[in-house]
Protein backbone atom coordinates (compact mmCIF):
# COMPACT_ATOMS: atom_id res chain seq x y z
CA UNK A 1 130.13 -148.02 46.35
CA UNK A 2 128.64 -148.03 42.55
CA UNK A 3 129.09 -144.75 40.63
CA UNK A 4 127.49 -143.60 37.19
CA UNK A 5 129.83 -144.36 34.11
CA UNK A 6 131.17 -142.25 31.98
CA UNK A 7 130.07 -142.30 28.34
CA UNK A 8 132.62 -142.85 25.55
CA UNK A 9 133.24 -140.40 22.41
CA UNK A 10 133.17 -141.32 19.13
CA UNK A 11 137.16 -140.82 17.50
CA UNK A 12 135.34 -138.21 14.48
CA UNK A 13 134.00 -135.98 17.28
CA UNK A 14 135.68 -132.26 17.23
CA UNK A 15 137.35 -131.20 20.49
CA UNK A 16 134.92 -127.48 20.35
CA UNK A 17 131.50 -129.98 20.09
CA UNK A 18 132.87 -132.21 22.80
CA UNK A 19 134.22 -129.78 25.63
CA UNK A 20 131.30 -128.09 26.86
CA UNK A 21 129.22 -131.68 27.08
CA UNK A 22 132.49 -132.95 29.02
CA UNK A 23 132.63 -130.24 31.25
CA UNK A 24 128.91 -130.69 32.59
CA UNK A 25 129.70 -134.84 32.89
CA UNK A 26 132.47 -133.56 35.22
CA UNK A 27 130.59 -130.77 37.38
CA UNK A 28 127.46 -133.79 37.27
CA UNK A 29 129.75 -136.59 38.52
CA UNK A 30 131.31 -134.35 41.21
CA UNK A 31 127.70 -133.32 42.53
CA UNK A 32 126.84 -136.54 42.51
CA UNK A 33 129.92 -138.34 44.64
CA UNK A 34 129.06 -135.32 46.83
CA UNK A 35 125.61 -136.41 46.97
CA UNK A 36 126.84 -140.30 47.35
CA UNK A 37 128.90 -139.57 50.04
CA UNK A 38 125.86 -138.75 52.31
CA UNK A 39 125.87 -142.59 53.48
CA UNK A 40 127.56 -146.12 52.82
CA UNK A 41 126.31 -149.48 53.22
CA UNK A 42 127.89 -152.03 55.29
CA UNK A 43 127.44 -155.74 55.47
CA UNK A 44 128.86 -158.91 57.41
CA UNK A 45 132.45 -159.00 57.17
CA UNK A 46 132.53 -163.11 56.71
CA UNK A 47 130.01 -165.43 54.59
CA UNK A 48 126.32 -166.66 56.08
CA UNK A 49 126.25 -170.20 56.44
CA UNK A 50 123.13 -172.02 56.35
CA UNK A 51 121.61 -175.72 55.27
CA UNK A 52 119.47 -176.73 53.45
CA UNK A 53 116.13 -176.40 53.61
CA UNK A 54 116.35 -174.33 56.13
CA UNK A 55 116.40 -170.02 56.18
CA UNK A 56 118.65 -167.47 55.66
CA UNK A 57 119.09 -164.36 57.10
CA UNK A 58 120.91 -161.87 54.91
CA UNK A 59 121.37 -158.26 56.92
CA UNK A 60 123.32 -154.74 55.83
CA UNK A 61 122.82 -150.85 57.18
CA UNK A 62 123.46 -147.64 56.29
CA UNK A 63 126.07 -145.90 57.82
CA UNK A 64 125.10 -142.89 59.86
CA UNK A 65 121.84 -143.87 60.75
CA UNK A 66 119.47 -142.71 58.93
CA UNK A 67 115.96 -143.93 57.83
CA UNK A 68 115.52 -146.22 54.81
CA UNK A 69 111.49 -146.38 54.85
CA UNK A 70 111.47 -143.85 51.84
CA UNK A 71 114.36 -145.39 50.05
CA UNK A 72 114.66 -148.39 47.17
CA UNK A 73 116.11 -151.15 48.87
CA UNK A 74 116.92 -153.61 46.15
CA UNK A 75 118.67 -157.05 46.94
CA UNK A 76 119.91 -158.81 43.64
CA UNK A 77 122.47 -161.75 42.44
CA UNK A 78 125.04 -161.00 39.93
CA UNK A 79 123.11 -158.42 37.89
CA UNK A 80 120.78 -155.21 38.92
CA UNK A 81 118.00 -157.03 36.99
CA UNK A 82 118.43 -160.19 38.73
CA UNK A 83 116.21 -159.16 41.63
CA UNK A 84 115.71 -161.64 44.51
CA UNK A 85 113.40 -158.87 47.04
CA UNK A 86 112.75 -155.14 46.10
CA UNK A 87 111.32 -152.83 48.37
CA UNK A 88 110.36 -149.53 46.77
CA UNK A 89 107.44 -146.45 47.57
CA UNK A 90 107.32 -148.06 51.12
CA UNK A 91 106.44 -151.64 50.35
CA UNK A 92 107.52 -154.69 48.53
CA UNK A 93 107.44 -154.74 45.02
CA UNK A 94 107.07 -158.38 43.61
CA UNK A 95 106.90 -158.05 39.66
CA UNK A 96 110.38 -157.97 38.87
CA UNK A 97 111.24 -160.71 41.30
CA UNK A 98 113.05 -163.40 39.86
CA UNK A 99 110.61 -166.92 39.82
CA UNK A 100 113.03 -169.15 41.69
CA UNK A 101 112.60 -166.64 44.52
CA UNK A 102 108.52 -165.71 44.75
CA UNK A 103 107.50 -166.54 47.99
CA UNK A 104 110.31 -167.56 49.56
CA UNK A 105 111.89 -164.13 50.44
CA UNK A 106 110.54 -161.44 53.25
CA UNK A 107 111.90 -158.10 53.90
CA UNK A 108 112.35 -158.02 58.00
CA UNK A 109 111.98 -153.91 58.48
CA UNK A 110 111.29 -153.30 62.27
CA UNK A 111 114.41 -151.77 61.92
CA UNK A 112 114.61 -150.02 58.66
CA UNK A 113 113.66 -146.61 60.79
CA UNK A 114 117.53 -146.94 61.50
CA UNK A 115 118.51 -147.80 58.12
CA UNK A 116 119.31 -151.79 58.91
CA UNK A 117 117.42 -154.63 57.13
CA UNK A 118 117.37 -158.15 57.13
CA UNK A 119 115.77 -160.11 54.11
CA UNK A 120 114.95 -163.70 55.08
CA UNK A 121 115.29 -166.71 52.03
CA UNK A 122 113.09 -169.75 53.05
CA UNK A 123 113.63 -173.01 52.40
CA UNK A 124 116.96 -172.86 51.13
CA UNK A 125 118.11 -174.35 47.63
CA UNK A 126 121.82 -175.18 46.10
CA UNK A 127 121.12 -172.63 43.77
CA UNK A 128 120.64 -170.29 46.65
CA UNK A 129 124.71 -170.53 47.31
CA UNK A 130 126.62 -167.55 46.00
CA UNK A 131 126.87 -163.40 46.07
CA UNK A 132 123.94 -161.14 46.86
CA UNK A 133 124.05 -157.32 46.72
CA UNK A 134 122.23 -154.84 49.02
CA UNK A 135 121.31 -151.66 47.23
CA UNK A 136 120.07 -148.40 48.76
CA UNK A 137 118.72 -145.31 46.49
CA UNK A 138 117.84 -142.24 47.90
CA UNK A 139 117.07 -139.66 45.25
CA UNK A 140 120.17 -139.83 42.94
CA UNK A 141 121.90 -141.31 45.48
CA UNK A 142 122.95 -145.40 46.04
CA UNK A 143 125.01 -147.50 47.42
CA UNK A 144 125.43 -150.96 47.75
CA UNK A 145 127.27 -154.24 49.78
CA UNK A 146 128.28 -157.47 48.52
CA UNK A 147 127.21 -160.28 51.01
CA UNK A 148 128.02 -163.95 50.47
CA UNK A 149 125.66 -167.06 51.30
CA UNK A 150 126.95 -170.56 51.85
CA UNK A 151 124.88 -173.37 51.58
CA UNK A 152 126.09 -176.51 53.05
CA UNK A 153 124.60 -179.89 54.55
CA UNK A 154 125.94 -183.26 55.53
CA UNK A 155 124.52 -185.86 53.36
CA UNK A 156 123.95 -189.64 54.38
CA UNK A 157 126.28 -191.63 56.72
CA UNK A 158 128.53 -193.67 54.44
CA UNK A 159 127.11 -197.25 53.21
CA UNK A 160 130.10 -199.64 52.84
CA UNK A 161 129.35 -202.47 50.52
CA UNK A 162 131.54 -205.67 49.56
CA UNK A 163 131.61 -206.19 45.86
CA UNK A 164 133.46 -208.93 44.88
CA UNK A 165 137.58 -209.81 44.08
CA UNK A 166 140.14 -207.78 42.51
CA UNK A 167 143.79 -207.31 42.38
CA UNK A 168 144.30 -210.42 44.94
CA UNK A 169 141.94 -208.64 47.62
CA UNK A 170 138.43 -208.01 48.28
CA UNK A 171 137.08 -204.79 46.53
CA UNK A 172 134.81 -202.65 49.18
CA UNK A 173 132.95 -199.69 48.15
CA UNK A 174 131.87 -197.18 50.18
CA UNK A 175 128.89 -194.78 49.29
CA UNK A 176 127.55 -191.68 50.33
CA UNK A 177 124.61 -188.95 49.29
CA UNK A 178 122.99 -185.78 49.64
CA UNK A 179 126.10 -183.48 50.47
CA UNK A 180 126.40 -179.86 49.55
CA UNK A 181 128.56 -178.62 48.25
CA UNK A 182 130.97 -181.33 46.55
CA UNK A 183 132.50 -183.10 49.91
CA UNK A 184 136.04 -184.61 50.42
CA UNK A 185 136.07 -188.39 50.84
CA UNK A 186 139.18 -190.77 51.99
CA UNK A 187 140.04 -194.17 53.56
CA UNK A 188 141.62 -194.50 57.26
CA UNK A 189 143.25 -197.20 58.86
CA UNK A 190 142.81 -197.47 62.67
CA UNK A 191 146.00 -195.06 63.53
CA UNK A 192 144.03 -192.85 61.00
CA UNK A 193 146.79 -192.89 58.38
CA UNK A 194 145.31 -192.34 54.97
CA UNK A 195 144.67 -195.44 52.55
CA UNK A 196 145.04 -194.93 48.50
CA UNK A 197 141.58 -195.99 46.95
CA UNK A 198 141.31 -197.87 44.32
CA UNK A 199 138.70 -195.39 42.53
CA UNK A 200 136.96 -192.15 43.09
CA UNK A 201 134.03 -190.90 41.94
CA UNK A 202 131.80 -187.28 43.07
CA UNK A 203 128.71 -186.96 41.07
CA UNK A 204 125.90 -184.43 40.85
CA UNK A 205 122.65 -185.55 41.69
CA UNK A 206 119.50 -184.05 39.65
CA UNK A 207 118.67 -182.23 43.38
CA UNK A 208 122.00 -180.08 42.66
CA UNK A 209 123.76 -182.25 45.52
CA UNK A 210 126.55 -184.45 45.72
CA UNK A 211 127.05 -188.26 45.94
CA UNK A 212 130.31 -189.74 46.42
CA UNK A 213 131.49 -193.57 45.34
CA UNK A 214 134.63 -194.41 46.44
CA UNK A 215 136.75 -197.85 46.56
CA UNK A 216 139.43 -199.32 48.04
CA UNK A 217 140.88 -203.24 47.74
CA UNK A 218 141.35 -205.06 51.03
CA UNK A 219 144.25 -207.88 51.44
CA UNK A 220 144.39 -210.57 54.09
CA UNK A 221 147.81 -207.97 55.15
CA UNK A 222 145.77 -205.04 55.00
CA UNK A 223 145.10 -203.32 59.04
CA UNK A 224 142.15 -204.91 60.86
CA UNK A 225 139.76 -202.42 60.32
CA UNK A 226 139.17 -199.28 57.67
CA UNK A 227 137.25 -196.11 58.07
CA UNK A 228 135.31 -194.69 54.92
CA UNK A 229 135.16 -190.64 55.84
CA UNK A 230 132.96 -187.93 53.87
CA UNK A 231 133.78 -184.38 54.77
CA UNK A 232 131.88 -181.19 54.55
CA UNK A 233 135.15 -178.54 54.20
CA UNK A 234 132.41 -175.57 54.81
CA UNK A 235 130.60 -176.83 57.93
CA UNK A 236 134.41 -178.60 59.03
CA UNK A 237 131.97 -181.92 60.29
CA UNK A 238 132.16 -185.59 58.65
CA UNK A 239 130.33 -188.56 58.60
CA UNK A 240 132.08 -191.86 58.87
CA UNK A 241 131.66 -195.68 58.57
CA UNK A 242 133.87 -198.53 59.15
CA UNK A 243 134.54 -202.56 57.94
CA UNK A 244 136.90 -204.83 59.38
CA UNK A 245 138.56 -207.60 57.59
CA UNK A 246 136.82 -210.08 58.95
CA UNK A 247 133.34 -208.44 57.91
CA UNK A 248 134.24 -208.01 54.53
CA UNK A 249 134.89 -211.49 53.81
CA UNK A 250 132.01 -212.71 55.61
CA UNK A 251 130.00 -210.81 53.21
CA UNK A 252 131.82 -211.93 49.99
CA UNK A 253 130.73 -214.90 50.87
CA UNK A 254 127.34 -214.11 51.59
CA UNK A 255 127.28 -211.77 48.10
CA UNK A 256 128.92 -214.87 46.66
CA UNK A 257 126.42 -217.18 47.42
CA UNK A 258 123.48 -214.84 46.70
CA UNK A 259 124.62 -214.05 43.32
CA UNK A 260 124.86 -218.07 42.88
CA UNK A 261 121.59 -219.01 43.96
CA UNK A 262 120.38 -215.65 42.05
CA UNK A 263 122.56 -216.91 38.80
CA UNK A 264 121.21 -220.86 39.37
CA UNK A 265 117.10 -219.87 39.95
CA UNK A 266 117.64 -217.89 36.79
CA UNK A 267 119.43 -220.21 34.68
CA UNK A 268 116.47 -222.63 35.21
CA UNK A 269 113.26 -220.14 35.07
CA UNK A 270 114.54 -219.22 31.70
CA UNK A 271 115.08 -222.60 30.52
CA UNK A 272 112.12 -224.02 31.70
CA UNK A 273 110.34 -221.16 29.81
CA UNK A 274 111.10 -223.24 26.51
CA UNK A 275 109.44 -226.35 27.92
CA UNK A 276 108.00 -229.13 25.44
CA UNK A 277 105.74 -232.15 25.47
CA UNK A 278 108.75 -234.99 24.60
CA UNK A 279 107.61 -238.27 23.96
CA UNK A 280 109.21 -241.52 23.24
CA UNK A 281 110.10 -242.69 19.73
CA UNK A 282 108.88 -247.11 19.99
CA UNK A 283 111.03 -247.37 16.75
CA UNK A 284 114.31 -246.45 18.28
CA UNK A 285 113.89 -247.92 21.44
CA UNK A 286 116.46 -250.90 22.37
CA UNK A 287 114.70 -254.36 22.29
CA UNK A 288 115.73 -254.64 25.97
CA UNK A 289 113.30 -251.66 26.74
CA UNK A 290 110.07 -251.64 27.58
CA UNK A 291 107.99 -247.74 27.01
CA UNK A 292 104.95 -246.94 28.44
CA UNK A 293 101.38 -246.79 26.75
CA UNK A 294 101.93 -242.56 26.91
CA UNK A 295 105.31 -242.99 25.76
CA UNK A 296 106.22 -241.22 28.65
CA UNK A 297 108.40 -243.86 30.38
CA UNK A 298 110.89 -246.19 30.02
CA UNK A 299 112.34 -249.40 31.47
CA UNK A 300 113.95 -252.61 31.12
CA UNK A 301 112.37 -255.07 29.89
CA UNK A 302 112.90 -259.09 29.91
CA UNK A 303 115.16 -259.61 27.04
CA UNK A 304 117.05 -262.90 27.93
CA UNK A 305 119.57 -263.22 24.83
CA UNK A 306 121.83 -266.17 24.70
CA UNK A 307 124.88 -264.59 25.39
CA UNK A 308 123.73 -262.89 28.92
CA UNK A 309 126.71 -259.93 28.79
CA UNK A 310 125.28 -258.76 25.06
CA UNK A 311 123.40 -255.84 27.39
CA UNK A 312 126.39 -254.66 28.71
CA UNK A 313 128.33 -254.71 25.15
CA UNK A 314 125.89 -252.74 23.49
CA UNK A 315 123.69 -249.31 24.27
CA UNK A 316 120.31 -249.54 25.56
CA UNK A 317 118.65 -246.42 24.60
CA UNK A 318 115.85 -244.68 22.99
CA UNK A 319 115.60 -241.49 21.44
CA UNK A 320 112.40 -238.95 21.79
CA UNK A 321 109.85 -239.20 18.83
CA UNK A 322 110.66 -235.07 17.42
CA UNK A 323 113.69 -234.47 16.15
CA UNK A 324 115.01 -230.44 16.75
CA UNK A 325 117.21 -228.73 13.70
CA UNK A 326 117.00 -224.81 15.31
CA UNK A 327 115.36 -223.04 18.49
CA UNK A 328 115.19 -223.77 21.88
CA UNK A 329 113.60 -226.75 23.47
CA UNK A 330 113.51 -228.06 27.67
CA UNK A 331 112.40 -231.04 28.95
CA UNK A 332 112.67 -232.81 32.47
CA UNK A 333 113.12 -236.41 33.41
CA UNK A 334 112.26 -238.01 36.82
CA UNK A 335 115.53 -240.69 37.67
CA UNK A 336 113.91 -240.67 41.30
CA UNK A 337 116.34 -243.36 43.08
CA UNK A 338 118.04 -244.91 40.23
CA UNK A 339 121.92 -245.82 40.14
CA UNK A 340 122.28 -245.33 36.85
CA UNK A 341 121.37 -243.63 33.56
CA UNK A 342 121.76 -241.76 30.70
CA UNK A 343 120.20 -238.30 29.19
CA UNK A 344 120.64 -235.86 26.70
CA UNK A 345 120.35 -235.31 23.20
CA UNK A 346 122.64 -236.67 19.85
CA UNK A 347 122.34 -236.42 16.56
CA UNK A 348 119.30 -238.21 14.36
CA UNK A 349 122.19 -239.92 12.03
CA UNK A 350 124.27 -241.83 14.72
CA UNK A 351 124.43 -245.40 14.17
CA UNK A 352 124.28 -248.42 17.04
CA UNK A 353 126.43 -250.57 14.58
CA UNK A 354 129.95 -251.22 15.31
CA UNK A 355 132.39 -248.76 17.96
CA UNK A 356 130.51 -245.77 19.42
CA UNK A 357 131.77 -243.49 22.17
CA UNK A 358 129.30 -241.14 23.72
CA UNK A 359 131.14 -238.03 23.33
CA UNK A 360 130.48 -234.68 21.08
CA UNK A 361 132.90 -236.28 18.20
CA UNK A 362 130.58 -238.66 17.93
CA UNK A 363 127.38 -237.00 18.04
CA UNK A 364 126.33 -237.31 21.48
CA UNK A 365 126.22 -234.36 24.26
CA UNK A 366 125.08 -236.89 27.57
CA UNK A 367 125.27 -236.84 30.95
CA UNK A 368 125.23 -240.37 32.84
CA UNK A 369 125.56 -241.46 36.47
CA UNK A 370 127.01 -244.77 36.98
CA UNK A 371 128.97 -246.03 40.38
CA UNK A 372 127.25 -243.05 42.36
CA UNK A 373 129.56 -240.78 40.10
CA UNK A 374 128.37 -238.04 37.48
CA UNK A 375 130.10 -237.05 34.56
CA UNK A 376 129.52 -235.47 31.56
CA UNK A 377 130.53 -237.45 28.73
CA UNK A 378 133.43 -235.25 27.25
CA UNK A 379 136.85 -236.42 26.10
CA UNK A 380 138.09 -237.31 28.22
CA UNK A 381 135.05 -237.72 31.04
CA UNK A 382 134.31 -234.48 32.97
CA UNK A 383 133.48 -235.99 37.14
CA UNK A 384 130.73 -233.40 38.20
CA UNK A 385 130.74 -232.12 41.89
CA UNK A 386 127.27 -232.70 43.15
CA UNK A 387 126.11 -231.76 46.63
CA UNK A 388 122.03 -232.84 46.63
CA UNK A 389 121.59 -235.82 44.47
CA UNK A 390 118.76 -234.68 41.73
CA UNK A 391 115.60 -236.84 41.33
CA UNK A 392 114.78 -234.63 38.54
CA UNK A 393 116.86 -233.85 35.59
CA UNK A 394 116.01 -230.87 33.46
CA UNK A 395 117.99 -230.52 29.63
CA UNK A 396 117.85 -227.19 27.67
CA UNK A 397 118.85 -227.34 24.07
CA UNK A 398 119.46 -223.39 22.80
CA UNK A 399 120.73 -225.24 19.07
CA UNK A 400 121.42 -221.28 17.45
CA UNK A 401 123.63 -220.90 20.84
CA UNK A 402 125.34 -224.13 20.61
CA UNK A 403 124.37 -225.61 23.86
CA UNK A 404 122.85 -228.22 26.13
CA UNK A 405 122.75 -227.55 29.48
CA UNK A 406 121.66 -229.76 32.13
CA UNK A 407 119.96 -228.58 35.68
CA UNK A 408 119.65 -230.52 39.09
CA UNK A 409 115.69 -229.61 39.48
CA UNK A 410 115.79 -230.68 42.54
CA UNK A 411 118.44 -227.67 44.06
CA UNK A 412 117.35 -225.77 40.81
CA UNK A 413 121.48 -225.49 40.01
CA UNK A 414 122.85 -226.17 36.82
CA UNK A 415 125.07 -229.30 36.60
CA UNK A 416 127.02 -228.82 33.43
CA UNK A 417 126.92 -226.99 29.89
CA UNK A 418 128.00 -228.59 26.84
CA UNK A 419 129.15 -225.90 24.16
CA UNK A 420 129.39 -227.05 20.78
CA UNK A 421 128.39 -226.33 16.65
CA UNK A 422 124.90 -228.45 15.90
CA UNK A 423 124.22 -229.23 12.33
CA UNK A 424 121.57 -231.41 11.29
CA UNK A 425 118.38 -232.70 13.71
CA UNK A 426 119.15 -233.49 17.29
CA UNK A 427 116.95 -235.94 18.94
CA UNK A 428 116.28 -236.25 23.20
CA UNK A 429 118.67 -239.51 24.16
CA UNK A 430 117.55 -241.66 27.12
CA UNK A 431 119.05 -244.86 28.65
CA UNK A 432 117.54 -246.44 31.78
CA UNK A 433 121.32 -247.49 32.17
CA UNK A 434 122.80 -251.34 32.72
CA UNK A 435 120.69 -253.95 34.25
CA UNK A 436 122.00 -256.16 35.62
CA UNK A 437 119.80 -258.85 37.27
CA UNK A 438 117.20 -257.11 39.57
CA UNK A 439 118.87 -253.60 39.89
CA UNK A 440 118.13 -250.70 38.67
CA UNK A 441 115.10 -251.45 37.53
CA UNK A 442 113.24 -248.42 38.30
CA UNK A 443 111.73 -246.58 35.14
CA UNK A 444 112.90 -242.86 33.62
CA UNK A 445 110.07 -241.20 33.19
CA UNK A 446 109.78 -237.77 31.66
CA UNK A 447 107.78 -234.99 33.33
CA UNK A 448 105.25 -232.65 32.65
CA UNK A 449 106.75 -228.69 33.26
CA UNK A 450 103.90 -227.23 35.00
CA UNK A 451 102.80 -223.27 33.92
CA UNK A 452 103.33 -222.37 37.10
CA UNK A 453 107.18 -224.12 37.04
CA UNK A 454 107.49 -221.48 33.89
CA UNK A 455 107.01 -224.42 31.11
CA UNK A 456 105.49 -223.50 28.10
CA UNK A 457 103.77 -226.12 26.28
CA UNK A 458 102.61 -225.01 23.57
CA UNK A 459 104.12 -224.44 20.32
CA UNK A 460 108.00 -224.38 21.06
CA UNK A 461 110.41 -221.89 20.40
């Protein structure tokens, strides 16, 4: 029941000017509770539930029964003004309705005769959740009821996703959406015994619903199974999902190996974007070694020295004909069947003359195969495990990065990375490897990146 308030009066007013005005407030106000008291309105005694998107069905009466066709029936939120349906001179008035409600609200009156209403709310929103007043005016008299609408829906069954290692266990996240309003989410074993997560997270999404997120790490001693559970507490109904042990690690390894081949097809696309036209450089080339008229291969040649072990004292190699001080430059090299070789780059400066190891201290960043065993030449020698023997070699110099990389083409993985500080011009390096009387004979020969392979040959970067 809503009465009129009573004004205030200013402290300077004299009791003689204020009495008489006082004394008609008082006979007013009692006329008018005597006039209010003709009827009340009632409402449901519990909340209206509905979902979303559906309709709502708000309903109150006057008590007696009396006719409401000649009364102001207003329905508003939290203030008078705030008017979701008035009904006024014996039909609906829909100027001072508030935007968020136009043409989503009808006035049900095959009843109003009797003084009950219902006002229907179509397509139901979150904002729709919350208080409503019914308002009745007859003449100077009103009353009103305070009615309560609770939106709620069940949002998406849970999606349980594995997501890598953590804390000696495999992390599992479980993930949920479109619930309203904010829903309760927890882990169960099998007995239904509640499991600590390892995070939780409840979002609002730009709808005005909920999404949930919630973790939990899973050890070879945790139960067989695990239940991920997303409660509505309004409706009392969940949604749930479950993973077993053996299902989560069966998909770590599948995530595992994704991610690897998604990590190794990168790693190469990129590099192969900085592709260049390398040729051979006849004035460093070994006189054991034989290039091609393109200067695009190389082999042994003939050399028959009198001392026949002086080719397997010394380094047979020859460097590429450009020289690289900054940037980023890729090339590939075909070693099709070969048993041994040699690629990568070293410095323009290094010497063949006396003691030379292959390593970084000396200038050299190379990667050989000799006795069917890879290695990059480090210090000491890092083996290399290597599943699909390449045929094709690719080499990616990134000189501001400090690295040369070196890719199997022929899986498209990435064999090894050397990381270092460059200084000075870097040449390509390549060695056909030992010969030794009739083997290995077979000639490197460096390849042409297609456009379509993601080479770029034209001006490098």
């Amino acid at each position: 029941m809503m009465m009129g308030k009573v004004p205030s009066f200013s402290p300077g007013s004299t009791a003689s000017s204020a009495l008489p005005s006082y004394v008609a407030l008082c006979l007013t106000l009692q006329v008018h509770r005597l006039v209010s008291a003709q009827f009340t309105v009632t409402g449901p005694d519990r909340p209206v539930t509905t979902s979303l998107g559906g309709e709502a069905i708000l309903s109150c009466h006057l008590s007696p029964r009396m006719s409401a066709e000649n009364m102001e029936v207003r329905w508003f939120r939290s203030k008078y003004s705030e008017v979701v349906h008035l009904y006024q001179d014996g039909q609906d008035q829909y100027g001072q309705q508030m935007l968020e409600y136009r043409r989503r609200t009808e006035l049900l009156k095959d009843d109003i005769s009797n003084g009950r209403v219902f006002l229907r709310i179509r397509n139901v929103r979150p904002s729709d959740d919350g208080h409503y007043v019914c308002f009745f005016k007859s003449g100077i008299s009103y009353e009103e009821a305070l009615l309560e609408l609770q939106v709620a829906d069940l949002g998406s069954a849970p999606a349980i996703s594995v997501e890598g290692h953590q804390d000696g266990g495999i992390q599992v996240v479980c993930r949920s959406s479109g619930w309203y309003p904010e829903p309760k989410v927890l882990w169960r074993d099998l007995q239904g015994q509640l499991l600590p997560s390892a995070s939780e997270e409840i979002t609002p999404e730009p709808n005005g619903l909920f999404q949930t997120e919630i973790a939990i790490v899973l050890t070879e001693e945790s139960n067989q199974k695990v239940s991920c559970c997303v409660r509505n507490p309004r409706l009392d109904q969940e949604r749930e999902s479950e993973i077993s042990i053996a299902e989560a690690l069966q998909s770590e390894m599948k995530r595992q190996k994704a991610e690897y081949e998604a990590v190794k097809e990168l790693g190469l696309a990129r590099a192969r974007g900085y592709a260049v036209d390398v040729i051979l450089d006849p004035d460093t080339a070994h006189p054991n070694l034989v290039l091609s008229e393109d200067q695009k291969h190389v082999s042994h040649g003939d050399w028959d020295p009198p001392d026949k072990f002086e080719g397997l004292n010394h380094y047979i190699w020859v460097l590429g004909a450009e020289g690289f001080a900054g940037g980023r430059r890729y090339w590939e090299v075909e070693v099709g069947g070969k048993i041994g070789w040699y690629l990568g780059v070293c410095r323009e400066s290094v010497s063949r003359k006396g003691k030379v190891t292959l390593t970084p201290e000396d200038g050299y960043w190379v990667l050989w195969l000799t006795g069917g065993i890879y290695q990059a030449l480090t210090s000491p020698p890092t083996s290399l495990p290597v599943s699909i023997k390449p045929s094709r070699v690719g080499i990616f110099l990134d000189y501001e990065a400090g690295e040369v990389s070196f890719y199997n083409v022929t899986d498209r993985s990435q064999l090894f990375t050397f990381t270092d500080t460059f200084s000075g011009t870097l040449r390509p390096y390549f060695s056909p490897g030992y010969y030794v009387w009739g083997t290995n004979a077979d000639p490197l020969k460096i390849c042409l990146v297609s456009a379509e392979a993601g080479g770029n040959l034209g001006p490098s970067q």
